[in-house]
Protein backbone atom coordinates (compact mmCIF):
# COMPACT_ATOMS: atom_id res chain seq x y z
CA UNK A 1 67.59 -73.94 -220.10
CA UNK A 2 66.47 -74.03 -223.81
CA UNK A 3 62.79 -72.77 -224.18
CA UNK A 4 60.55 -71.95 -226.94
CA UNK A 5 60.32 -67.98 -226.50
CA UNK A 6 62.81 -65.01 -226.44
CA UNK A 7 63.86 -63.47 -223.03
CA UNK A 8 65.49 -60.25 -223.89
CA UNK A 9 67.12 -58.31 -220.57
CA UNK A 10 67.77 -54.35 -220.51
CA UNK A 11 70.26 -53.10 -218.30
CA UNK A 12 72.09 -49.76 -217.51
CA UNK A 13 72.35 -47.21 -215.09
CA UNK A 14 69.42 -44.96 -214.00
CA UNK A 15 68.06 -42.58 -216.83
CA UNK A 16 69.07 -44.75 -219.36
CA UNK A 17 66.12 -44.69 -221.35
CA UNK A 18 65.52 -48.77 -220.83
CA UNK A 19 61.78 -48.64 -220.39
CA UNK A 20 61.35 -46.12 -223.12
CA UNK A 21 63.33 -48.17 -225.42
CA UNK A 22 61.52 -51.99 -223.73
CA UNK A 23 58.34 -49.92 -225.48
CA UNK A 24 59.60 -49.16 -228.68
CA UNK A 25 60.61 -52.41 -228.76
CA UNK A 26 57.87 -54.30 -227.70
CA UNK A 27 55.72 -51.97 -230.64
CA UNK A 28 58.33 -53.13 -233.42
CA UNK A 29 57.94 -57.08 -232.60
CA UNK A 30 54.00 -56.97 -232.54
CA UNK A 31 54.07 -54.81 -235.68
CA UNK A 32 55.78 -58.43 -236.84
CA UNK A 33 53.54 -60.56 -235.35
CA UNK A 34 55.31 -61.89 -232.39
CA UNK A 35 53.25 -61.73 -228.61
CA UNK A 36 55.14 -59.77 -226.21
CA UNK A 37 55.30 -59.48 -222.25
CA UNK A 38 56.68 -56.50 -220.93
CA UNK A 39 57.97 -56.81 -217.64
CA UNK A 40 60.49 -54.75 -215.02
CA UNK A 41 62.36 -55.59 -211.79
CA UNK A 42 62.08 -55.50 -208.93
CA UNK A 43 58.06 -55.93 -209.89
CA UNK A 44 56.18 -57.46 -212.43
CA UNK A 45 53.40 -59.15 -210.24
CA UNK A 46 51.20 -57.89 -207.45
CA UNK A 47 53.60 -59.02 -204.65
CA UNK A 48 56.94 -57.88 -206.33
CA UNK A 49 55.07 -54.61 -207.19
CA UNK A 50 54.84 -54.08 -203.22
CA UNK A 51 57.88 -55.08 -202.51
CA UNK A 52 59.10 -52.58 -205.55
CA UNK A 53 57.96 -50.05 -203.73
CA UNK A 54 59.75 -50.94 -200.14
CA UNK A 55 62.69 -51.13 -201.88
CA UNK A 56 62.17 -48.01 -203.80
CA UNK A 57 59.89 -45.17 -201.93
CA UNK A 58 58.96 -46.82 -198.56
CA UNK A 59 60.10 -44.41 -195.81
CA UNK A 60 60.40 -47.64 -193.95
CA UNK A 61 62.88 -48.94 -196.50
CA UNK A 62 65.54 -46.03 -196.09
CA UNK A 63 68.40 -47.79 -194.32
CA UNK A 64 67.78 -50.75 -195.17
CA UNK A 65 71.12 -52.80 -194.86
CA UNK A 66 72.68 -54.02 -198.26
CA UNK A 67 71.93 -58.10 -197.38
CA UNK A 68 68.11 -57.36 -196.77
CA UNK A 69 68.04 -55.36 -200.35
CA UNK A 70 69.76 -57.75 -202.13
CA UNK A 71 67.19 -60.72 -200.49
CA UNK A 72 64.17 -58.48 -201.20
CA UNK A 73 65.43 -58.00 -204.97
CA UNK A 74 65.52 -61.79 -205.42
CA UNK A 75 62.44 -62.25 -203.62
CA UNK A 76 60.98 -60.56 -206.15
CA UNK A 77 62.59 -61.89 -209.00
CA UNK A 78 61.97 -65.38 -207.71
CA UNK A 79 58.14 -64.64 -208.21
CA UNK A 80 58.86 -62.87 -211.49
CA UNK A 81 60.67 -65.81 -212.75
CA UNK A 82 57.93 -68.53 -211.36
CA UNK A 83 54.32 -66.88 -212.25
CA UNK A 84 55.44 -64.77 -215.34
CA UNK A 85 58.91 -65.51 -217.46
CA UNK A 86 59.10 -68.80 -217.13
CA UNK A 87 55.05 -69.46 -218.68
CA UNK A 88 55.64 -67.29 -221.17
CA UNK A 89 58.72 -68.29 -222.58
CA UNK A 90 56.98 -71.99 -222.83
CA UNK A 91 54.18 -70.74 -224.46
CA UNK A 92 56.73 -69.33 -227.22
CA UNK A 93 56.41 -65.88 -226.05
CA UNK A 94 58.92 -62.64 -226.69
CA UNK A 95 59.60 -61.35 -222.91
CA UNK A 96 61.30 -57.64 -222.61
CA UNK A 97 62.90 -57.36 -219.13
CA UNK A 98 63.41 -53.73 -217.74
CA UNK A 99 66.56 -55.25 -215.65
CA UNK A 100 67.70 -58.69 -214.52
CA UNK A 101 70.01 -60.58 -212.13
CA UNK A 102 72.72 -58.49 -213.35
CA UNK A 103 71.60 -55.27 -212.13
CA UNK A 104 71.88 -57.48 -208.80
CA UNK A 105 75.30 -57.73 -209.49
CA UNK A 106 76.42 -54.38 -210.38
CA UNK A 107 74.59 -52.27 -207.74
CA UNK A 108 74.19 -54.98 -205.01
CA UNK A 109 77.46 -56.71 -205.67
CA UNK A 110 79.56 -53.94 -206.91
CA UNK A 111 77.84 -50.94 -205.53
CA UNK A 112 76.83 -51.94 -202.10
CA UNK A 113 80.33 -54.11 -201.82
CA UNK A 114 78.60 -57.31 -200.90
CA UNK A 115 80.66 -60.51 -201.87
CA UNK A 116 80.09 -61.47 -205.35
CA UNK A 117 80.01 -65.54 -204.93
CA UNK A 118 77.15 -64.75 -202.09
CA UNK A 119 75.77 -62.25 -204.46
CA UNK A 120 75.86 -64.80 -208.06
CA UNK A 121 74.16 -67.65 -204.85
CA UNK A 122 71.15 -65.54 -204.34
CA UNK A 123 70.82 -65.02 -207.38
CA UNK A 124 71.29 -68.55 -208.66
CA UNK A 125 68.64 -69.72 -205.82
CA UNK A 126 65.89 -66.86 -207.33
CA UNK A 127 66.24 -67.87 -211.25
CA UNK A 128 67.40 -71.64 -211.45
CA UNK A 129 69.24 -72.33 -214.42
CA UNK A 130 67.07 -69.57 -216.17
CA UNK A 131 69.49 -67.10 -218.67
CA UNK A 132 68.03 -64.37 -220.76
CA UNK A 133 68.95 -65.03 -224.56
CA UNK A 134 70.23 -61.48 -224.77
CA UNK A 135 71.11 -58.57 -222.24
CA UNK A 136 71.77 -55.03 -223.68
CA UNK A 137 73.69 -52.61 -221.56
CA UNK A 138 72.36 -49.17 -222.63
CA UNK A 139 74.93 -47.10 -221.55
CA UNK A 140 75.20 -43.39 -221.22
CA UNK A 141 78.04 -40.86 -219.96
CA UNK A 142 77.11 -39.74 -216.53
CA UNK A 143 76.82 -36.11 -217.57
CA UNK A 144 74.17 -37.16 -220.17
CA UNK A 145 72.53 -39.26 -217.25
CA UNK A 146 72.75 -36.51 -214.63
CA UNK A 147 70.22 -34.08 -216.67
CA UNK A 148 68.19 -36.85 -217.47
CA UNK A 149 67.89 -37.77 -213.67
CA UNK A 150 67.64 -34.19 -212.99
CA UNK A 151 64.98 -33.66 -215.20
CA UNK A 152 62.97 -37.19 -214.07
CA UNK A 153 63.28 -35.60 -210.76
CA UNK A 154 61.68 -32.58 -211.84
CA UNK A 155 58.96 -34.23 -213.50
CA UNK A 156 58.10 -36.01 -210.76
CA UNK A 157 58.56 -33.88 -207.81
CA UNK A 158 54.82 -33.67 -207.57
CA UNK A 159 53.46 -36.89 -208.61
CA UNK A 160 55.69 -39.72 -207.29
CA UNK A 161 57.14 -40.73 -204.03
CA UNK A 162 61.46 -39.62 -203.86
CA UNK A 163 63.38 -43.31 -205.47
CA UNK A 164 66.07 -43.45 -202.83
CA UNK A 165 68.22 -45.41 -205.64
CA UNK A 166 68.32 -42.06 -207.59
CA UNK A 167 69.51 -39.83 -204.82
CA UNK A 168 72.77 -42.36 -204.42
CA UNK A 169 75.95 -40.44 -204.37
CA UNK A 170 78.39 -40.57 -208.05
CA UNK A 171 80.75 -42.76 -206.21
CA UNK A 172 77.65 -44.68 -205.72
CA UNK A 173 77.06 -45.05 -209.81
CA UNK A 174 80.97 -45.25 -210.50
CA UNK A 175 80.66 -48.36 -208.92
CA UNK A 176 77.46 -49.67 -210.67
CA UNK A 177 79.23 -48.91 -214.00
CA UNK A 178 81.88 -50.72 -213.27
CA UNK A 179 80.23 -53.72 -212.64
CA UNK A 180 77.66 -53.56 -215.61
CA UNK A 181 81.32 -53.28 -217.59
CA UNK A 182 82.66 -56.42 -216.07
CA UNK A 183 79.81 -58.23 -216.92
CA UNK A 184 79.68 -57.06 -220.12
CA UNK A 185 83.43 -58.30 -220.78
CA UNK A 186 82.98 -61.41 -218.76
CA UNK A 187 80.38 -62.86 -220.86
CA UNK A 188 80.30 -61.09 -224.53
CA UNK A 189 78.12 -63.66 -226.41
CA UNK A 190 74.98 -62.58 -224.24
CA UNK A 191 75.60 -59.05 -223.88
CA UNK A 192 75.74 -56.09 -226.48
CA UNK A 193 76.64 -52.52 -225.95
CA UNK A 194 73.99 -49.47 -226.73
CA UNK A 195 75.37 -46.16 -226.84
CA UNK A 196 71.76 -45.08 -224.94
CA UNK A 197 73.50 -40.81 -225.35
CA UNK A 198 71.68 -40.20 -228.54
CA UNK A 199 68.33 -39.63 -229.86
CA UNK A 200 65.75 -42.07 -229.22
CA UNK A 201 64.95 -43.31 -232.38
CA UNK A 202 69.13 -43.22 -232.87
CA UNK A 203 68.82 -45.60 -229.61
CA UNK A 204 65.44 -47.52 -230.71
CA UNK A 205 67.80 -48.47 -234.51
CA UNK A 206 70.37 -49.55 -232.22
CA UNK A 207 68.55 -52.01 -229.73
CA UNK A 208 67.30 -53.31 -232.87
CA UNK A 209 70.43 -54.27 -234.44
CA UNK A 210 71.52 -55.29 -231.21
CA UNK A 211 68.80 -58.19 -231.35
CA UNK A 212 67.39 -58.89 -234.73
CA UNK A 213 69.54 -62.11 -234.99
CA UNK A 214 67.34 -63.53 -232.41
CA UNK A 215 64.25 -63.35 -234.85
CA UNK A 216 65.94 -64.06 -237.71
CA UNK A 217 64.86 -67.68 -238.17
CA UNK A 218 62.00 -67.01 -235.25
């Protein structure tokens, strides 16, 4: 699907730093001129905000079998895709994702164990023939990510409703890292590795070289 705009996906584990480093991106192309829509998954419009929040903090969405998350994360996305990415990118517009279709893969697919053609079907059904132009994988070694987590937790102990995604066991994330790896082999023109362990303007320089070939003649 060849559109006017840039579609730019961040993906990683949890504490990565993607958000922090969607912002600093988002800054650096409007300091150049270019519109930008920040966006995140699952959410990004008023119904996949709600259902954000089943997935995530609902008490009612603890248990939740693996099929019904990975249909409520595409359910979202679907609406994402329809009311928000797709208009924008038409319009010629820069859109920063804070995680795509292959976070579906690595913690629905490879973390939760469901089949990966059934997985890749969902998925195809939510986005259509819609690819981003490039996905980062900020990754980070799971000690660094533990104190980060640790200290989100902390931060947020008061303010926020528990994420039942961050209180997964390691074996949990061992998985999810695995399949953010596969992906990253299985399809190296669209991907690029960030080493997200450093400082975050170290990080913020890297994302940067990661993508500027994407503006280069934009």
């Amino acid at each position: 699907m060849s559109l006017p705009g840039r579609f730019i996906t961040l993906e990683g584990g949890e504490a990565a730093g993607k958000s922090t480093q969607i912002a600093r991106l988002a800054e650096r192309l409007r300091r150049q001129g270019r519109s930008v829509l920040e966006l995140r998954e699952p959410g990004g419009t008023p119904l996949g905000e709600k259902i954000r929040h089943l997935l995530k903090h609902d008490p009612d969405g603890r248990g939740m079998s693996a099929e019904t998350e990975l249909l409520l994360m595409n359910a979202s996305r679907a609406e994402l895709v329809r009311s928000r990415i797709l208009p924008a990118l038409r319009s010629g517009h820069v859109v920063l994702c804070d995680r795509f279709y292959d976070s579906t893969v690595a913690y629905q697919g490879h973390g939760r164990g469901l089949d990966l053609a059934a997985v890749q079907s969902v998925i195809q059904l939510a986005v259509g023939g819609l690819r981003p132009d490039r996905t980062l994988w900020l990754d980070v070694a799971p000690e660094i990510a533990r104190t980060r987590l640790a200290g989100r937790k902390a931060a947020l102990a008061t303010s926020e409703p528990s994420d039942r995604f961050d209180e997964e066991q390691e074996a949990f994330f061992a998985r999810v890292a695995h399949g953010f790896r596969e992906s990253f082999h299985a399809d190296p023109d669209r991907w690029r590795q960030v080493d997200a362990g450093g400082t975050l303007d170290g990080v913020e320089e890297a994302v940067w070289s990661a993508v500027s070939d994407l503006f280069a003649e934009a």
